[in-house]
N, C-alpha and C. Protein backbone atom coordinates (compact mmCIF):
# COMPACT_ATOMS: atom_id res chain seq x y z
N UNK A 1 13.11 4.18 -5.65
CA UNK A 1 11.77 3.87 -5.22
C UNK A 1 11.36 4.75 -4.06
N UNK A 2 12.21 4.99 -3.10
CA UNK A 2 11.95 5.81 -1.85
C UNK A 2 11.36 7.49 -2.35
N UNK A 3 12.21 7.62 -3.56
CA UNK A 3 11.54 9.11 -3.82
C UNK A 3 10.19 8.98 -4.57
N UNK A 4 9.95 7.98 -5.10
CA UNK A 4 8.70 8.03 -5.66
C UNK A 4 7.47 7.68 -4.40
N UNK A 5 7.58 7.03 -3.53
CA UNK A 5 6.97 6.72 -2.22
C UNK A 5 7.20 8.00 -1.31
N UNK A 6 8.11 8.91 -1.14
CA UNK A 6 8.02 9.89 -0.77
C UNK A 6 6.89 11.02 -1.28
N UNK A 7 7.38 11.35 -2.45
CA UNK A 7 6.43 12.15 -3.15
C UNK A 7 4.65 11.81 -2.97
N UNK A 8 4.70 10.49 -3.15
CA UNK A 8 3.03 10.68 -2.71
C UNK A 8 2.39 10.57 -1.39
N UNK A 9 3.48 10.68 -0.22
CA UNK A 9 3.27 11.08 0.83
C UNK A 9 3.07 12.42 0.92
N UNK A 10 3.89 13.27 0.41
CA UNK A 10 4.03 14.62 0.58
C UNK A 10 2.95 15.08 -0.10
N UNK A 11 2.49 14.46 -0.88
CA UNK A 11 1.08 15.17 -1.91
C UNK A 11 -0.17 14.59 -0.96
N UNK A 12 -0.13 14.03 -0.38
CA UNK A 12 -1.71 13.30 0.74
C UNK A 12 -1.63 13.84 1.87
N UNK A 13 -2.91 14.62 2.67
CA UNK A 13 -2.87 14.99 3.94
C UNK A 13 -2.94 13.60 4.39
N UNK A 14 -2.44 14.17 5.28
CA UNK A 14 -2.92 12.60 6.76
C UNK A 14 -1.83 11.09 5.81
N UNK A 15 -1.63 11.15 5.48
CA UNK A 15 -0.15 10.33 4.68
C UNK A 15 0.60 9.95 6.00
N UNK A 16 0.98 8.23 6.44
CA UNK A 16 1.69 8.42 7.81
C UNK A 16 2.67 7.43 6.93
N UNK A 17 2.62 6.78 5.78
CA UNK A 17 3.85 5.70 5.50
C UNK A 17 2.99 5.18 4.08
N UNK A 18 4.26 5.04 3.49
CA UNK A 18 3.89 4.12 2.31
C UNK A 18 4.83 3.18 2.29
N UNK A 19 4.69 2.23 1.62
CA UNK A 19 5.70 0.62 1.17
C UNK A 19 5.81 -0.06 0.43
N UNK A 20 6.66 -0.41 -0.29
CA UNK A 20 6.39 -1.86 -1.53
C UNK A 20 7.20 -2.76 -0.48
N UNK A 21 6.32 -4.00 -0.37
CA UNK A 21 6.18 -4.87 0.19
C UNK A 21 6.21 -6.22 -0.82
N UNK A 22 6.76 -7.59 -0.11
CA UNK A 22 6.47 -9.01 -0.88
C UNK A 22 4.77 -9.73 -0.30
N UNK A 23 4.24 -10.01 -0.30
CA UNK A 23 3.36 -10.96 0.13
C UNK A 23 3.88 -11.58 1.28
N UNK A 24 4.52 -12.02 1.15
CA UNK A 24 5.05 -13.02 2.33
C UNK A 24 5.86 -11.96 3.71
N UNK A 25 5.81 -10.83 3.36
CA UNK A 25 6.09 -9.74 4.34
C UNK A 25 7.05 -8.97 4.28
N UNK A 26 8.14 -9.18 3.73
CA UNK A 26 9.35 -8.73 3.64
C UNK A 26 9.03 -7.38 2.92
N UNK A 27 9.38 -6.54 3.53
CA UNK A 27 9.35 -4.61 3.13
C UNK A 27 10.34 -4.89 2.18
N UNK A 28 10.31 -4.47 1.20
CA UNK A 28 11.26 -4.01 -0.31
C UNK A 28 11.97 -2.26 0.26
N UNK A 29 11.14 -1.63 0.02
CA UNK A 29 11.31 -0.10 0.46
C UNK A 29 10.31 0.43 0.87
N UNK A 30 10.55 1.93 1.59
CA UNK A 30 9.30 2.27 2.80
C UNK A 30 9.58 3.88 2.83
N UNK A 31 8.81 4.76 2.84
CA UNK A 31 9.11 5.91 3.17
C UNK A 31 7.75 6.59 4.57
N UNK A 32 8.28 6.85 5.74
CA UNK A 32 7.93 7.08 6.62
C UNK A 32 7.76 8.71 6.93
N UNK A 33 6.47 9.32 6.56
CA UNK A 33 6.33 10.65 6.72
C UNK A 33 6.35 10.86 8.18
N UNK A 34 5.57 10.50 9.26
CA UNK A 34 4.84 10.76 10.41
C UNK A 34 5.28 9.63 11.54
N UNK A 35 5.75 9.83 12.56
CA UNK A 35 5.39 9.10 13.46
C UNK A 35 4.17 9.05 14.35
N UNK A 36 3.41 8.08 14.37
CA UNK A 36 2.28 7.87 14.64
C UNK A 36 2.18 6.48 16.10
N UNK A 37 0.72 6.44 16.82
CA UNK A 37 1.16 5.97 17.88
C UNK A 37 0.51 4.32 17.17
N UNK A 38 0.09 3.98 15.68
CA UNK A 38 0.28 2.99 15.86
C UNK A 38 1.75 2.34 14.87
N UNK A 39 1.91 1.58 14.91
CA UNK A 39 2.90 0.47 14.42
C UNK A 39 3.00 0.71 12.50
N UNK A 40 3.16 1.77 12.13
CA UNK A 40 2.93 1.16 10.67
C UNK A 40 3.43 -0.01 10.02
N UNK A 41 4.88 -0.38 10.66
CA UNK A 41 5.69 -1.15 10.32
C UNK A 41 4.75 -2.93 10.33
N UNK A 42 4.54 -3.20 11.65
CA UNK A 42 3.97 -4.32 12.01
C UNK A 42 2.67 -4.24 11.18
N UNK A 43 1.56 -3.33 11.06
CA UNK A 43 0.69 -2.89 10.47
C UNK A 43 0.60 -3.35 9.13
N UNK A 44 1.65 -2.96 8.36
CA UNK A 44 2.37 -3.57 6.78
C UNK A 44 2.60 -5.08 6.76
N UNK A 45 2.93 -5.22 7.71
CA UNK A 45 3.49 -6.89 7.61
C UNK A 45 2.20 -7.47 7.88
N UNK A 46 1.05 -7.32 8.60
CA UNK A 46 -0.26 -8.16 8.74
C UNK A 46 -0.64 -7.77 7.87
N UNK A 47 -0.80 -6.93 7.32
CA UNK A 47 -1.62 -6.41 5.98
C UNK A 47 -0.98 -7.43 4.82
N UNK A 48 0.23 -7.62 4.84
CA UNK A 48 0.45 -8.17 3.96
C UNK A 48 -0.20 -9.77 3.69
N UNK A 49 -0.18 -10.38 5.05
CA UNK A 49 -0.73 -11.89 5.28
C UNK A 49 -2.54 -11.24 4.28
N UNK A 50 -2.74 -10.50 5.13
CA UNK A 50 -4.57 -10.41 4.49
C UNK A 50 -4.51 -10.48 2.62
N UNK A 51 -3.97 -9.33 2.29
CA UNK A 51 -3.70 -9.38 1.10
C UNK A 51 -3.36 -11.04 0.14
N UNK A 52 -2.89 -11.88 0.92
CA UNK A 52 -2.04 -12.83 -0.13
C UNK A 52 -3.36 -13.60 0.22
N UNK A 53 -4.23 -13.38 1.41
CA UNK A 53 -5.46 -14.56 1.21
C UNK A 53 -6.25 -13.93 0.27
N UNK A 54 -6.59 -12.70 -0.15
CA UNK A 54 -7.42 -12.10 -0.77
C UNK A 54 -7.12 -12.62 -2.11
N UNK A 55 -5.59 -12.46 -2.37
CA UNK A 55 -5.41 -13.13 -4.04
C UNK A 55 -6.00 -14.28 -3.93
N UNK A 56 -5.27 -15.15 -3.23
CA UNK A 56 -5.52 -16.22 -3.13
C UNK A 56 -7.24 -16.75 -3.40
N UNK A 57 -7.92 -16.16 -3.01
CA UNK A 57 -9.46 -15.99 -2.50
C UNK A 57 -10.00 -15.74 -4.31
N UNK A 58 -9.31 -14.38 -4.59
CA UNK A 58 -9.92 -13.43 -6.14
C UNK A 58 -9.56 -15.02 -7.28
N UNK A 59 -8.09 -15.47 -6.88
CA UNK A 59 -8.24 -16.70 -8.15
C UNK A 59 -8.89 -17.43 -7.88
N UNK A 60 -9.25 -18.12 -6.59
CA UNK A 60 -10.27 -19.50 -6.70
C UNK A 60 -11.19 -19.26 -7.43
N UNK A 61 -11.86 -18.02 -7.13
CA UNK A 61 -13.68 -17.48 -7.33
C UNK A 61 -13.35 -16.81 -8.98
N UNK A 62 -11.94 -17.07 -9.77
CA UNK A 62 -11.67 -16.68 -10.72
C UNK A 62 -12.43 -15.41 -11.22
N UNK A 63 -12.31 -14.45 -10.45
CA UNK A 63 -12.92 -12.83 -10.49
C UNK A 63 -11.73 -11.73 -10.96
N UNK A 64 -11.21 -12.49 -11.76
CA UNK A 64 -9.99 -11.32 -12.73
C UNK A 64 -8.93 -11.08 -11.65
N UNK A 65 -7.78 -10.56 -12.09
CA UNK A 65 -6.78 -10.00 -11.62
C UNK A 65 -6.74 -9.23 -10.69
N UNK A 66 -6.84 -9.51 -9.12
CA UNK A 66 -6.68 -8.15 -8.53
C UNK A 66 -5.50 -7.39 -8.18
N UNK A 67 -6.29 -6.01 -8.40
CA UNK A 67 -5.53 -4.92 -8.43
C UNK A 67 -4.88 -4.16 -7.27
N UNK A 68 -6.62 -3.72 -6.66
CA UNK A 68 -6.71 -3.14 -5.15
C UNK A 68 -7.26 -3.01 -4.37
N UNK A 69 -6.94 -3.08 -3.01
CA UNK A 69 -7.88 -3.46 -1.83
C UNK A 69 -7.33 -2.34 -0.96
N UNK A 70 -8.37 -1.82 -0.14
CA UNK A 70 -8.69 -0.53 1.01
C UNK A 70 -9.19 -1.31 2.08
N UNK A 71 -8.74 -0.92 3.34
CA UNK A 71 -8.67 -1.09 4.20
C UNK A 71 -9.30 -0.36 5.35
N UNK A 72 -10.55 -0.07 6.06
CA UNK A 72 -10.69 1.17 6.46
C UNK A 72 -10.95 1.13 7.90
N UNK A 73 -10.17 1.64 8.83
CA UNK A 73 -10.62 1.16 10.51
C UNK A 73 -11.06 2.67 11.04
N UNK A 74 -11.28 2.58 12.16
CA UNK A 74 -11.52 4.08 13.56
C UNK A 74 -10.20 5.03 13.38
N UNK A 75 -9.38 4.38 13.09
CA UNK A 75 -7.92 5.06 12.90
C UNK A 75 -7.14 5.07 11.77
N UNK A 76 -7.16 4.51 10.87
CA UNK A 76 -6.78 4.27 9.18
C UNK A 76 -7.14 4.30 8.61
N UNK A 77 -6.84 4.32 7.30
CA UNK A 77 -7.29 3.55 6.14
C UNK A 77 -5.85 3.51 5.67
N UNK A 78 -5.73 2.37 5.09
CA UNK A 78 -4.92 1.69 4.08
C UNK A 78 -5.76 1.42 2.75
N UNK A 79 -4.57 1.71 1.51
CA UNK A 79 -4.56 1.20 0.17
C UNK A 79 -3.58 0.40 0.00
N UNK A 80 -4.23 -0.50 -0.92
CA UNK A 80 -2.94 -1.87 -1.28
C UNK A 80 -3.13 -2.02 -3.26
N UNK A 81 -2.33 -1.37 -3.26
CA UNK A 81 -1.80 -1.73 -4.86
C UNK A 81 -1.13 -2.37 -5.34
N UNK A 82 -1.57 -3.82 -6.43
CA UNK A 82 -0.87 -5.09 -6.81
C UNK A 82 0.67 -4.01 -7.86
N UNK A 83 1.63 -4.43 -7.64
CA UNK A 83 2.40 -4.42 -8.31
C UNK A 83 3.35 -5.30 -9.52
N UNK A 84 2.73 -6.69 -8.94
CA UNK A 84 3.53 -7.66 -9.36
C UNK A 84 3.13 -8.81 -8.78
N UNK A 85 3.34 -10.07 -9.47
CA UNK A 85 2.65 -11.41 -8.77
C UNK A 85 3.68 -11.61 -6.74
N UNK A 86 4.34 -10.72 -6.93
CA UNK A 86 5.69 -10.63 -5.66
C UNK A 86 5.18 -9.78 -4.68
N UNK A 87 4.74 -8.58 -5.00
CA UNK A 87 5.08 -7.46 -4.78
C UNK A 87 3.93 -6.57 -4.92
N UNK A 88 3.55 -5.56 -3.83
CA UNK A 88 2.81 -4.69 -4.01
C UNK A 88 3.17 -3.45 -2.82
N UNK A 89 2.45 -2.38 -3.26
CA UNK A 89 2.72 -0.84 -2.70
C UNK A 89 1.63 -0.35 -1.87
N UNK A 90 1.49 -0.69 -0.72
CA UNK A 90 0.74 0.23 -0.10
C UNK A 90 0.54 1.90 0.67
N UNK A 91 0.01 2.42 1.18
CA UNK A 91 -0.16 3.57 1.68
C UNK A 91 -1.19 3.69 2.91
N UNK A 92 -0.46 3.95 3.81
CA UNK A 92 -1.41 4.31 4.46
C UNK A 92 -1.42 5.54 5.83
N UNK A 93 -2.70 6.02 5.64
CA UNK A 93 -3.16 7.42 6.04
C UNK A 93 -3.82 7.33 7.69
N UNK A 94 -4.21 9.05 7.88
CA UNK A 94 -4.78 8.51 9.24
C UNK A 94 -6.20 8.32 8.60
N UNK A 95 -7.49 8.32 9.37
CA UNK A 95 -8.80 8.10 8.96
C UNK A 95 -9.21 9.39 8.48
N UNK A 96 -8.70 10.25 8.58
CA UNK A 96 -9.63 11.73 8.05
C UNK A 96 -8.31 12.18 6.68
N UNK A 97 -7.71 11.20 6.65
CA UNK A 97 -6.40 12.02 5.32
C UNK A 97 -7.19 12.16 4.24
N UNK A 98 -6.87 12.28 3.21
CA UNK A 98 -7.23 12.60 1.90
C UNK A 98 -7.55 10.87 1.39
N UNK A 99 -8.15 10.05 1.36
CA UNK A 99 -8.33 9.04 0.60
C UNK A 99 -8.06 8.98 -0.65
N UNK A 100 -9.24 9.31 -1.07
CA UNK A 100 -9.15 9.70 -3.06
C UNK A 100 -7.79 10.39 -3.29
N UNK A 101 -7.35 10.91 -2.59
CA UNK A 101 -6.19 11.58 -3.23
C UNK A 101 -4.81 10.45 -3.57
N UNK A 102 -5.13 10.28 -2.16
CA UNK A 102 -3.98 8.80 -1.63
C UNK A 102 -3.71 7.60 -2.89
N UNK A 103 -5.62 7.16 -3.27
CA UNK A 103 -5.52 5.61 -4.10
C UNK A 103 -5.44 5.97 -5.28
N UNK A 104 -5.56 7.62 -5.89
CA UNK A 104 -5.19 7.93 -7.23
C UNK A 104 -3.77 8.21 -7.55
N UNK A 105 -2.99 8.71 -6.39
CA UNK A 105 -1.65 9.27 -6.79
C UNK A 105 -1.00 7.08 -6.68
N UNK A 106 -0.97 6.74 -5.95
CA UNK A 106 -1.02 5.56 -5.91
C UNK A 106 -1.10 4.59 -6.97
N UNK A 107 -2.16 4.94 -7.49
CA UNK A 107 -2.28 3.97 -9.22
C UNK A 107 -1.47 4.88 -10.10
N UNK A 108 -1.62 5.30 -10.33
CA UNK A 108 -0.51 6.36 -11.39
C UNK A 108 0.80 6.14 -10.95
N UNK A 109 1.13 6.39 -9.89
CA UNK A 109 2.49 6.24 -9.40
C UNK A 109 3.03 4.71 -9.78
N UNK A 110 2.18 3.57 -9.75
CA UNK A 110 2.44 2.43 -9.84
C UNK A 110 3.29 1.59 -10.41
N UNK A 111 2.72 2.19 -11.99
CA UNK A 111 3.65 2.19 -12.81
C UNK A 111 5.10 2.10 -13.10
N UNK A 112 5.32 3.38 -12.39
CA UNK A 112 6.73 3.94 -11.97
C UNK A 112 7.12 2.80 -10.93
N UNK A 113 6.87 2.89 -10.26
CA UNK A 113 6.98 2.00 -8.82
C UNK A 113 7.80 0.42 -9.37
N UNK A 114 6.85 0.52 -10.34
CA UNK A 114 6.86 -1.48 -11.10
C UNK A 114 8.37 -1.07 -12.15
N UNK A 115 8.87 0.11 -12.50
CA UNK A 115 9.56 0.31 -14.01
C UNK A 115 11.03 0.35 -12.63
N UNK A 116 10.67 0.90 -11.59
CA UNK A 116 12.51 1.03 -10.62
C UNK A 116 12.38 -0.61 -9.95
N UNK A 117 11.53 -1.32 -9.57
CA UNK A 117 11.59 -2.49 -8.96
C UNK A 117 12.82 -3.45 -10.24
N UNK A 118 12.31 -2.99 -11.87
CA UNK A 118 12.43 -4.09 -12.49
C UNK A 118 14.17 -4.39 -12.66
């Protein structure tokens, strides 16, 4: 998993960390391009709380399966890709990285991501 989370770091400018993560917070695997002055680590783990209200939120209002949610601050952006009712892969960049590049290699990669988890 680390080389596949690697690789689409190395393909995204501004790429500072990617992760497959549980909902409930626990990092699965992580590949760390950049040290950066904020926290990606801690960063991942609140992201993760937001994310599980968002499911939580997409089934009440029964609005289909979600997939993926972006994140965008003064200093980031994060992508969050569902992997699994457990489990999902995020990425995240500085604010000027490549976006589009980031949430496409990301969905494609996913796949893969979901076939080494299993």
């Amino acid at each position: 998993m680390r080389e596949t989370l690697s690789s689409i770091l190395l393909s995204v400018d501004g790429a500072l960390a990617a992760f497959i993560m549980a909902y409930d917070g626990i990092p699965i695997d992580e590949a760390v391009l950049e040290q950066s002055e904020i926290d990606v680590q801690l960063l991942a783990v609140e992201y993760a709380t937001v994310l599980k209200e968002i499911k939580l939120a997409v089934n009440i209002i029964k609005a289909g399966d979600m997939e993926e949610v972006s994140i965008s601050t003064n200093q980031t952006r994060v992508v969050m890709r569902v992997l699994n009712d457990e489990m999902f892969a995020a990425l995240i960049m500085k604010r000027d990285g490549n976006f589009g590049k980031g949430q496409y290699l990301l969905k494609i990669k996913s796949s893969e991501l979901i076939r080494e988890l299993g």
